[in-house]
N, C-alpha and C. Protein backbone atom coordinates (compact mmCIF):
# COMPACT_ATOMS: atom_id res chain seq x y z
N UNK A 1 2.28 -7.88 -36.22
CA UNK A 1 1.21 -7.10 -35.60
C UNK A 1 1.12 -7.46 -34.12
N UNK A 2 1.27 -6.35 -33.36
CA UNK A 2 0.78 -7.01 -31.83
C UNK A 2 -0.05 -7.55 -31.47
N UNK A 3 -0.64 -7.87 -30.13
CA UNK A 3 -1.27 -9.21 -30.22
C UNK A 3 -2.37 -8.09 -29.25
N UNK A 4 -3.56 -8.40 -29.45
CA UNK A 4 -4.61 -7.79 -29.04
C UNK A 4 -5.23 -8.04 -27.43
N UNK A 5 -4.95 -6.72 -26.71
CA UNK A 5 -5.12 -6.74 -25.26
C UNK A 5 -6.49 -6.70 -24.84
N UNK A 6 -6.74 -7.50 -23.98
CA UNK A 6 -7.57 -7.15 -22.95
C UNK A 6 -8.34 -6.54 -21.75
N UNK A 7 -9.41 -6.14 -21.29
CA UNK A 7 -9.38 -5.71 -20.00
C UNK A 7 -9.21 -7.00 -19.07
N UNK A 8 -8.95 -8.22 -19.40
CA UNK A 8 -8.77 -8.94 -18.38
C UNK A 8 -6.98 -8.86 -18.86
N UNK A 9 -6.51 -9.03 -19.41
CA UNK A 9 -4.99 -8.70 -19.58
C UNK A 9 -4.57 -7.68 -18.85
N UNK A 10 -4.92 -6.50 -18.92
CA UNK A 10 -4.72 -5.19 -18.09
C UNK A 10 -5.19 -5.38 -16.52
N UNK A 11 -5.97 -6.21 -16.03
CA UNK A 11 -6.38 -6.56 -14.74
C UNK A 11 -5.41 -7.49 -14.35
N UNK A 12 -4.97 -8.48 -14.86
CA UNK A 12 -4.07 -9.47 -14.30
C UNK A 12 -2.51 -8.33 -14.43
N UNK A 13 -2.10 -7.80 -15.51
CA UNK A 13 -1.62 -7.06 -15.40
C UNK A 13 -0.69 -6.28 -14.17
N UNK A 14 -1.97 -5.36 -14.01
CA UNK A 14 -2.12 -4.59 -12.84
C UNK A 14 -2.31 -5.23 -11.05
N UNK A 15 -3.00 -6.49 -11.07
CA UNK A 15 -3.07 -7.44 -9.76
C UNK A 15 -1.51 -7.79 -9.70
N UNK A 16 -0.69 -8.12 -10.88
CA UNK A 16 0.95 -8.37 -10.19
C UNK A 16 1.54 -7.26 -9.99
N UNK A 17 0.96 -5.98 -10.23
CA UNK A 17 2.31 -4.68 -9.82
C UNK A 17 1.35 -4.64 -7.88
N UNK A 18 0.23 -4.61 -7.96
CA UNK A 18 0.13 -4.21 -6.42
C UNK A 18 0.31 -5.53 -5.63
N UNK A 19 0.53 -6.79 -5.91
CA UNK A 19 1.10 -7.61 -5.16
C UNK A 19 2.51 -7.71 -5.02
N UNK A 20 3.38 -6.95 -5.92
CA UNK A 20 4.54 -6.78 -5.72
C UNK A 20 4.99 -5.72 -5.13
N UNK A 21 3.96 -4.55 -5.14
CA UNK A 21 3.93 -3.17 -4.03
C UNK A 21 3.77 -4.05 -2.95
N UNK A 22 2.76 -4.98 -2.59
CA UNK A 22 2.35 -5.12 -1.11
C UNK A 22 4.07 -5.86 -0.37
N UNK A 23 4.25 -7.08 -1.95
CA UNK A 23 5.37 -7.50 -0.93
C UNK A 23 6.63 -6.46 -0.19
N UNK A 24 6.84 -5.18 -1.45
CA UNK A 24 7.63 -4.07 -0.96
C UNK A 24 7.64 -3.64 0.35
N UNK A 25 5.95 -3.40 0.61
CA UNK A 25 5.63 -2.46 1.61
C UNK A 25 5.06 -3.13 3.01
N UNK A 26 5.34 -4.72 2.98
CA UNK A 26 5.59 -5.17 4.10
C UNK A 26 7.09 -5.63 4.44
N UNK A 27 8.05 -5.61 3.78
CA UNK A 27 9.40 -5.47 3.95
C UNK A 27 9.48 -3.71 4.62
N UNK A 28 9.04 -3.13 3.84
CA UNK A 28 9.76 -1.57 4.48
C UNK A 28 8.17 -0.92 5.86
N UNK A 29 7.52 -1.29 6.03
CA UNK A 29 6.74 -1.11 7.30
C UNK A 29 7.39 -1.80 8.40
N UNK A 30 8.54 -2.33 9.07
CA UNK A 30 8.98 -2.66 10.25
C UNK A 30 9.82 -1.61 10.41
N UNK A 31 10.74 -0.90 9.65
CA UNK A 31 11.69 -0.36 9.03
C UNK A 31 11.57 1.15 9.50
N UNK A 32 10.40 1.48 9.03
CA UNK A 32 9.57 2.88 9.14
C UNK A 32 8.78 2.86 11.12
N UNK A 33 8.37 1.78 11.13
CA UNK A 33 7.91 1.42 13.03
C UNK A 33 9.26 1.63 13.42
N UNK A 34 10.64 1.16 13.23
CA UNK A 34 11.72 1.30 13.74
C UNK A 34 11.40 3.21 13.98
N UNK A 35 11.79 3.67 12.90
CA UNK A 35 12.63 4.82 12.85
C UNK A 35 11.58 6.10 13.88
N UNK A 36 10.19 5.51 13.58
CA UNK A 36 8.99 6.37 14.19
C UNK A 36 9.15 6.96 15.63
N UNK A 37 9.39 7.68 15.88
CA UNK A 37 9.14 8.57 17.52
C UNK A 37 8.11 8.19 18.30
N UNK A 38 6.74 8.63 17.42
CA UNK A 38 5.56 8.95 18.83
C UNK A 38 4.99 7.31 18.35
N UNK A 39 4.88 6.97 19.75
CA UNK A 39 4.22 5.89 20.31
C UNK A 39 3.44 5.12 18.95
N UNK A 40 2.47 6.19 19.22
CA UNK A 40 1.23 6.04 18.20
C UNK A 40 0.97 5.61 16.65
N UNK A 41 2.47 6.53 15.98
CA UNK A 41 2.86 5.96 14.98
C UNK A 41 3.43 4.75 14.54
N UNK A 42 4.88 4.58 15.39
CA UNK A 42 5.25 3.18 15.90
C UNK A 42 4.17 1.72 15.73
N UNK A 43 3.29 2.34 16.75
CA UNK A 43 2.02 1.08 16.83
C UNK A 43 1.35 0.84 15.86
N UNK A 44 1.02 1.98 14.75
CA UNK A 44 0.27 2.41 13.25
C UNK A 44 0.67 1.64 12.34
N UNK A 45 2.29 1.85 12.26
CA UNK A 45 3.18 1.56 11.22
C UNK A 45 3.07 -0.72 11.52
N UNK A 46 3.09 -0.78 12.79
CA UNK A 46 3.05 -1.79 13.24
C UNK A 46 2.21 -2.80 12.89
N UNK A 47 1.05 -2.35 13.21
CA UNK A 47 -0.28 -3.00 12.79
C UNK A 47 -0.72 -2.83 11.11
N UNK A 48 -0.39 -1.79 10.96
CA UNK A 48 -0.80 -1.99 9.37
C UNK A 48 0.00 -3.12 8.44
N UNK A 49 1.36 -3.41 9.19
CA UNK A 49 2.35 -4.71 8.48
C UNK A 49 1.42 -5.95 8.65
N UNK A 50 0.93 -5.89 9.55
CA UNK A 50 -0.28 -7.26 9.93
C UNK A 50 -1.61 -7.13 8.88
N UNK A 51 -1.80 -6.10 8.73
CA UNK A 51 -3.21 -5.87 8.01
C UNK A 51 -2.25 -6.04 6.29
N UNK A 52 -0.84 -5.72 6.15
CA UNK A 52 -0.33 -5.77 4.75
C UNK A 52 -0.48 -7.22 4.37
N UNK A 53 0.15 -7.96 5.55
CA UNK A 53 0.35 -9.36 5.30
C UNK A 53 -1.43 -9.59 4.80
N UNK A 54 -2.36 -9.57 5.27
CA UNK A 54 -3.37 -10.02 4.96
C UNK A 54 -3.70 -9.58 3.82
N UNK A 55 -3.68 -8.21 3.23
CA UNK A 55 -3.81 -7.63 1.62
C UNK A 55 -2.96 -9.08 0.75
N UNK A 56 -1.68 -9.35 1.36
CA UNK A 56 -1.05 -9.92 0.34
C UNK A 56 -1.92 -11.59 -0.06
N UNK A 57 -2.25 -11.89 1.31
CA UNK A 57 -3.20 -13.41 1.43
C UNK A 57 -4.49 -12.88 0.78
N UNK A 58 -4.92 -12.03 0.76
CA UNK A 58 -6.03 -11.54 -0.46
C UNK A 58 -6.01 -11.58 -1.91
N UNK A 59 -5.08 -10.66 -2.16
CA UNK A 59 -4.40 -10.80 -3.59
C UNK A 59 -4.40 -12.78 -3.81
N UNK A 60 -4.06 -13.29 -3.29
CA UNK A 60 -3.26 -14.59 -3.60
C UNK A 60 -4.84 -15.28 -3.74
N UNK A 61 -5.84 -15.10 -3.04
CA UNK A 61 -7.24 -15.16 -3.40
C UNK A 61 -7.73 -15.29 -4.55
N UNK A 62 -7.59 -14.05 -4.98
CA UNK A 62 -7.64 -13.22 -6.28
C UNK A 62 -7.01 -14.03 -7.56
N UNK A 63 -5.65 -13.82 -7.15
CA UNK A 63 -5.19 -14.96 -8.56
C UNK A 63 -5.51 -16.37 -8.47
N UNK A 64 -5.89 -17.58 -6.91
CA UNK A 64 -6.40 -18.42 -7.60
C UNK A 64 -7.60 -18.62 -8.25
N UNK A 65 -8.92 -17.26 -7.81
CA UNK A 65 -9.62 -17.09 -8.47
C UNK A 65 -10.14 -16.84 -9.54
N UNK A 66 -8.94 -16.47 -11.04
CA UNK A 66 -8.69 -15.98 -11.97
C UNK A 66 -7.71 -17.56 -12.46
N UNK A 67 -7.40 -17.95 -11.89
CA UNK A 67 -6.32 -19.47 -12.32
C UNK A 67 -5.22 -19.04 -12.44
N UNK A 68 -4.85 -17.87 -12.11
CA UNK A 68 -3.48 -17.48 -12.52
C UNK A 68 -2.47 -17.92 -11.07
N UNK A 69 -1.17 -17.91 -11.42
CA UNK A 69 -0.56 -18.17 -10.58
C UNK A 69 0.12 -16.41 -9.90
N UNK A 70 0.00 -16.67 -8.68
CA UNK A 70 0.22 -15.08 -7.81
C UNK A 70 1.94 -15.03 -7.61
N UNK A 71 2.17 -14.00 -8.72
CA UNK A 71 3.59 -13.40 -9.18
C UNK A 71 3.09 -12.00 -9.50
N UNK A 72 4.14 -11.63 -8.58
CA UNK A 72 4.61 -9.88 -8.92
C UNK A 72 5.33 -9.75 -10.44
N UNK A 73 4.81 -8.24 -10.40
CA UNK A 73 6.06 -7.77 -11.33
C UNK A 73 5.86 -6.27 -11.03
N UNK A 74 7.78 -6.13 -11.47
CA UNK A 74 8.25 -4.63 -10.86
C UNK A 74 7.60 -3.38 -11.12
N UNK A 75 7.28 -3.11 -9.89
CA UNK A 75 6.55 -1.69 -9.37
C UNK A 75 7.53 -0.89 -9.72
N UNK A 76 7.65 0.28 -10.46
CA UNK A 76 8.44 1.30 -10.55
C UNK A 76 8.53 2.33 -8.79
N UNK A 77 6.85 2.48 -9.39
CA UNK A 77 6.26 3.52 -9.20
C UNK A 77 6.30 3.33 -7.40
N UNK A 78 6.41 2.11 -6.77
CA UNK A 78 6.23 1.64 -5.36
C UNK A 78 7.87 1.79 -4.97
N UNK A 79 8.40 1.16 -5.66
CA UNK A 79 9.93 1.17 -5.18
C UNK A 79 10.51 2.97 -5.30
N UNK A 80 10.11 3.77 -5.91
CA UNK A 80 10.56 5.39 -5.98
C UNK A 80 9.36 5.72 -4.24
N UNK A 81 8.54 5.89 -4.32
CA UNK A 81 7.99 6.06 -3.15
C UNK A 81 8.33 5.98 -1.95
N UNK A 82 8.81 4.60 -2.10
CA UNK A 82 9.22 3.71 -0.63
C UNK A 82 11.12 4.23 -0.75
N UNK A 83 11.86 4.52 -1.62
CA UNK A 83 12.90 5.20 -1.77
C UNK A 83 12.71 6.69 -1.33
N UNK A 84 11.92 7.67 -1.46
CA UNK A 84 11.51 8.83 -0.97
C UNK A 84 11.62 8.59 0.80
N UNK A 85 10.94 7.38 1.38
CA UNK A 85 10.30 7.00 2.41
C UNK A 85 11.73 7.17 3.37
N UNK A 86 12.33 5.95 2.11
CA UNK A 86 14.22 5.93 2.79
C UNK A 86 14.55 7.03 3.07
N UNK A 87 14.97 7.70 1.70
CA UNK A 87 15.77 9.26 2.34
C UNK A 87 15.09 9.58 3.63
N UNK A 88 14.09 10.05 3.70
CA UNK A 88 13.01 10.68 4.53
C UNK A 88 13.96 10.23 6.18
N UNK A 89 14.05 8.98 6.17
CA UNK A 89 14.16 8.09 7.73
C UNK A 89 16.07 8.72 7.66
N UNK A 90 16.44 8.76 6.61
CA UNK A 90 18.29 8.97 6.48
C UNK A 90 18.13 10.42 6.67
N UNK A 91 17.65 11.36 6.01
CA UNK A 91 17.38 13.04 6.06
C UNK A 91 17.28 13.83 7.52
N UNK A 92 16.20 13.08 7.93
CA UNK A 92 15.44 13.98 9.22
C UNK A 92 15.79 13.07 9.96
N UNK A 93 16.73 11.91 10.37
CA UNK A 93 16.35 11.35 11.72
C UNK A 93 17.33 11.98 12.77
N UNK A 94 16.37 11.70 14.03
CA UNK A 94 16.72 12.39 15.02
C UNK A 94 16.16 14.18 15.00
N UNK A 95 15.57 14.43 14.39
CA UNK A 95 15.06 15.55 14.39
C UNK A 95 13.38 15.55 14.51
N UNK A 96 13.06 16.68 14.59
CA UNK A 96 11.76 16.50 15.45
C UNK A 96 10.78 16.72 14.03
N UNK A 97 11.60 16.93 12.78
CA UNK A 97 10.27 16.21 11.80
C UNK A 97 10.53 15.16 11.31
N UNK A 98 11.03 14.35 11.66
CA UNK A 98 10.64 13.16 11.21
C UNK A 98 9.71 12.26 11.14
N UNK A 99 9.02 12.33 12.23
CA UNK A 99 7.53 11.62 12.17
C UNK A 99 6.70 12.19 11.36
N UNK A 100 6.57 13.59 11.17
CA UNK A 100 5.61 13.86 9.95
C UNK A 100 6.27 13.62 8.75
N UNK A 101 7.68 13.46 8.24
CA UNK A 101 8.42 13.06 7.05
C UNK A 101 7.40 11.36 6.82
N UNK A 102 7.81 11.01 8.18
CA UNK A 102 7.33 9.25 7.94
C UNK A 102 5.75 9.23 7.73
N UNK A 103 4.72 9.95 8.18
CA UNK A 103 3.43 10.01 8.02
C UNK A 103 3.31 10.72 6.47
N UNK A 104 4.07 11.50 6.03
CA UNK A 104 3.93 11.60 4.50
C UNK A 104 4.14 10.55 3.57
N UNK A 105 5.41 10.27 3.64
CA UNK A 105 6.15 9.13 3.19
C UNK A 105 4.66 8.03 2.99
N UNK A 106 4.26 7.30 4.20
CA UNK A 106 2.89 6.14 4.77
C UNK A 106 1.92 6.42 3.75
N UNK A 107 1.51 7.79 3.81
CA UNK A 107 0.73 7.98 3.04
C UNK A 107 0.64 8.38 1.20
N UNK A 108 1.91 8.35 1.31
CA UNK A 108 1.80 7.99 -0.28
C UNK A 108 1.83 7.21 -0.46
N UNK A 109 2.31 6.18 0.17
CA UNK A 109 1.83 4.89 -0.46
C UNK A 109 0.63 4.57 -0.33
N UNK A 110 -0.14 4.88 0.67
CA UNK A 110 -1.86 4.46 1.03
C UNK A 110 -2.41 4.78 -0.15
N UNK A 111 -2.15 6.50 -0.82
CA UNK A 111 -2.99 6.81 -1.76
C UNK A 111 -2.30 5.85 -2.94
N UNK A 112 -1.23 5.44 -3.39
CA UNK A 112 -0.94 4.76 -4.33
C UNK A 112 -2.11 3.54 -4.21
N UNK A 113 -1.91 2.79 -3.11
CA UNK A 113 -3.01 1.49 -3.12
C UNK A 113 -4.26 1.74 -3.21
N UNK A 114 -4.62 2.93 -2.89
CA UNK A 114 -5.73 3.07 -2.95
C UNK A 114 -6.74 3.51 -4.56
N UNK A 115 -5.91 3.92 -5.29
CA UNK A 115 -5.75 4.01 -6.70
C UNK A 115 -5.85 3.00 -7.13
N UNK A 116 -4.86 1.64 -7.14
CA UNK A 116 -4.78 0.43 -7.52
C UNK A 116 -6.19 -0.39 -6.83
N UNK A 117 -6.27 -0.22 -6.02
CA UNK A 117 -7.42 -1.19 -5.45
C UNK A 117 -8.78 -0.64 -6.13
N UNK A 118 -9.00 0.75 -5.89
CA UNK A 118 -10.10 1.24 -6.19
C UNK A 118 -10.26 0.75 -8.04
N UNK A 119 -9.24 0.83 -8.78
CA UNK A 119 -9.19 0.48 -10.50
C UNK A 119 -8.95 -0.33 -10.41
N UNK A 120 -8.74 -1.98 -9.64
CA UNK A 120 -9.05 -3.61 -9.80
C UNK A 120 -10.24 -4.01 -9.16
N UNK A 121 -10.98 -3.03 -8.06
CA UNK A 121 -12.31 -3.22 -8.14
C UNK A 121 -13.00 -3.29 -9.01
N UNK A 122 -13.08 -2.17 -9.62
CA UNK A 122 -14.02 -1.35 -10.81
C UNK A 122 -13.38 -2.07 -11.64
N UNK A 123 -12.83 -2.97 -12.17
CA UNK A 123 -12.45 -4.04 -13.31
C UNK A 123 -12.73 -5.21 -12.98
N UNK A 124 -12.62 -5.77 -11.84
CA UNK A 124 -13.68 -6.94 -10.94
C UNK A 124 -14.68 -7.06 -11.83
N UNK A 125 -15.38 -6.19 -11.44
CA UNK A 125 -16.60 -5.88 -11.17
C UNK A 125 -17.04 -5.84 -13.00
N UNK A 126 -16.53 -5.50 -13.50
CA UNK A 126 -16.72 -5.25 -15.01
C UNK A 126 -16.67 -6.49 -15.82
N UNK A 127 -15.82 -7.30 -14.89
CA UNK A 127 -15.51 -8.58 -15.94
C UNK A 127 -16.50 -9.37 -15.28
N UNK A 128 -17.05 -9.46 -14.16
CA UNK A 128 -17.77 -10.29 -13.99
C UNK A 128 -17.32 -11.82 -12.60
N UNK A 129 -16.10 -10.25 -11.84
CA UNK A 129 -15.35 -11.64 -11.21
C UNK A 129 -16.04 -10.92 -9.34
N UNK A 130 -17.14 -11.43 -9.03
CA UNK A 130 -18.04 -10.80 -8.03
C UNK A 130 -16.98 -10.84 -6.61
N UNK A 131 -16.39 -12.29 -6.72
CA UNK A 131 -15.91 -12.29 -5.82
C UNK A 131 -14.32 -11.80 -5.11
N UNK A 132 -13.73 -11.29 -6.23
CA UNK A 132 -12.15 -11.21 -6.49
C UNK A 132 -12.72 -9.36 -6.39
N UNK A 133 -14.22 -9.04 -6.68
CA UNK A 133 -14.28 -7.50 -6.48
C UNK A 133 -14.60 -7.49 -4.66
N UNK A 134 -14.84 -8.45 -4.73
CA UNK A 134 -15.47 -7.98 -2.52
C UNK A 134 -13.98 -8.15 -1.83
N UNK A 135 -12.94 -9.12 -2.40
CA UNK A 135 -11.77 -9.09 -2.10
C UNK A 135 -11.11 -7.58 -2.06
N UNK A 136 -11.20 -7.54 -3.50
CA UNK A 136 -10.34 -6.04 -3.74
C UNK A 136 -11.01 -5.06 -2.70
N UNK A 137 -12.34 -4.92 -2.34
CA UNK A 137 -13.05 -3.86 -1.53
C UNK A 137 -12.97 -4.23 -0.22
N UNK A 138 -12.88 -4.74 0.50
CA UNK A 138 -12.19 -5.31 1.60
C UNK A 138 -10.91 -4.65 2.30
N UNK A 139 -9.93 -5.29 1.05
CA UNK A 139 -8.62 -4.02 1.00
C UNK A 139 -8.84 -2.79 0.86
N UNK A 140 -9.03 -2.27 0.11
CA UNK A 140 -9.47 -0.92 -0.48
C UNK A 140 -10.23 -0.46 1.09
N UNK A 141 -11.09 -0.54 1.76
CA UNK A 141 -11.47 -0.01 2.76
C UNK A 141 -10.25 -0.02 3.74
N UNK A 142 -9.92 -0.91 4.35
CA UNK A 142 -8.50 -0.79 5.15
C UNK A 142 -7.87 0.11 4.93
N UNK A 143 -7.18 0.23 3.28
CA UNK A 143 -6.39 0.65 2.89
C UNK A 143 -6.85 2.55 3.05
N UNK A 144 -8.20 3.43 3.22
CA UNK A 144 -8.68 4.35 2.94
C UNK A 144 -8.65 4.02 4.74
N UNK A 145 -9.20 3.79 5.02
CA UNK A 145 -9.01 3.49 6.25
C UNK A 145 -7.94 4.06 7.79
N UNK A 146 -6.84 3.44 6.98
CA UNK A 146 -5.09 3.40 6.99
C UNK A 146 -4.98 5.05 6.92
N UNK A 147 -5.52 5.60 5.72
CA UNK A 147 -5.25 7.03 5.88
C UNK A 147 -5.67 7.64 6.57
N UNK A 148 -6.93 7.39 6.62
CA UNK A 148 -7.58 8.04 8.06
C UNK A 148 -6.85 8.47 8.68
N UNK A 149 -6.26 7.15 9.62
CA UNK A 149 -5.40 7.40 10.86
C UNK A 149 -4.18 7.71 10.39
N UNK A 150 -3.66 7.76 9.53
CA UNK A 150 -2.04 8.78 9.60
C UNK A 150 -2.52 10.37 9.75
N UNK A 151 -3.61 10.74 8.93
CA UNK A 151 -4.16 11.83 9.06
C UNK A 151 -4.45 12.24 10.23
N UNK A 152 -5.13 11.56 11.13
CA UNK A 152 -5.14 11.40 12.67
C UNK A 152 -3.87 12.06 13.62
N UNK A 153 -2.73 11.04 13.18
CA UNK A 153 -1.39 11.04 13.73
C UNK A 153 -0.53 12.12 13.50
N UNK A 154 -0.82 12.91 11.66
CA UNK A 154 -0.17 13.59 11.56
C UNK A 154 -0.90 14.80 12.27
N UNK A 155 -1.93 15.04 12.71
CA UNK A 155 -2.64 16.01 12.96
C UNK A 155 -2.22 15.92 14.89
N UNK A 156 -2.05 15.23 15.37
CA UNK A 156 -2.25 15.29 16.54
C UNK A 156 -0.90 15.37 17.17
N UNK A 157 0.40 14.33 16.66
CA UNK A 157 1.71 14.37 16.61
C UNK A 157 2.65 14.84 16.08
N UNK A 158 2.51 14.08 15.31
CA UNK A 158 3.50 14.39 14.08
C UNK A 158 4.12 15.86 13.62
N UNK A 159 3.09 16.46 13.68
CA UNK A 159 2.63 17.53 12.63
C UNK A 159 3.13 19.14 13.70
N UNK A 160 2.42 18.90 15.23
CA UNK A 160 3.00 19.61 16.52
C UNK A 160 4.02 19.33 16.53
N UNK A 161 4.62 18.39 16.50
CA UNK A 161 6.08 18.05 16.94
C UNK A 161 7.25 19.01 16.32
N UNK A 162 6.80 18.54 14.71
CA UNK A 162 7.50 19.77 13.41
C UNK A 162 7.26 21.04 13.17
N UNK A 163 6.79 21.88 14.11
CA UNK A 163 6.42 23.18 14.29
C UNK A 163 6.96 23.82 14.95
């Protein structure tokens, strides 16, 4: 008989696939600043690797707060994304949509984290872990945040450029 799950099983769970997204997606954010055209994006893609690194020193919060030890496990769903992201930079570069390819690309992953953060809040918060939920919301704002401004970028750059 299988062995009977938890919502704290499904939370620890779920805290190693988006710490193993984050480690993904601060490896491939220098990558994406490389390939970027307008200034603005460049600097976007830039700074958000600084704000990733800190998601990841959050997370690591999180699991010693829980006693667990802070280990990923494989993101499907982050590594196909950030593969989309690839083609995207191999497809269009040198052409004048590529910056909105890369501001799409950015932002699927934002909304991916933002999914994950927003459902390890709201499980925080359920189990009773007050402080591992102000963590997760912390991120989670950045991370909603983050979209903002691609939305910004794609609207002002990006988006003219590919027209």
């Amino acid at each position: 008989m299988a062995e009977e799950k938890t919502l704290d099983d499904l939370f620890l769970d779920t805290l190693k696939d988006i710490y193993y997204a984050e480690k993904q997606i601060v490896k491939n954010l220098p990558k994406m600043a490389k390939a970027a055209t307008a200034p603005e994006l460049k600097a976007g893609f830039e700074q958000h690797a600084e704000e990733t690194q800190g998601h990841i020193d959050r997370l690591e919060q999180v699991f010693e707060l829980i006693g667990k030890p802070a280990r990923g496990k494989t993101c499907d769903a982050i590594l196909g994304i950030l593969e989309e992201g690839k083609s995207i930079m191999e497809d269009f570069k040198g052409t004048v949509a590529l910056d909105a390819g890369l501001v799409s690309a950015a932002q699927a992953v934002e909304h991916y984290e933002i999914a994950r953060y927003g459902t390890l809040k709201t499980w925080a918060t359920q189990l009773g872990l007050t402080e591992a939920a102000a963590l997760l919301d912390a991120t989670l704002k950045e991370e909603v945040a983050t979209d903002k401004k691609l939305t910004q970028v794609a609207t002002a750059v990006a988006n003219r450029k590919a027209a």
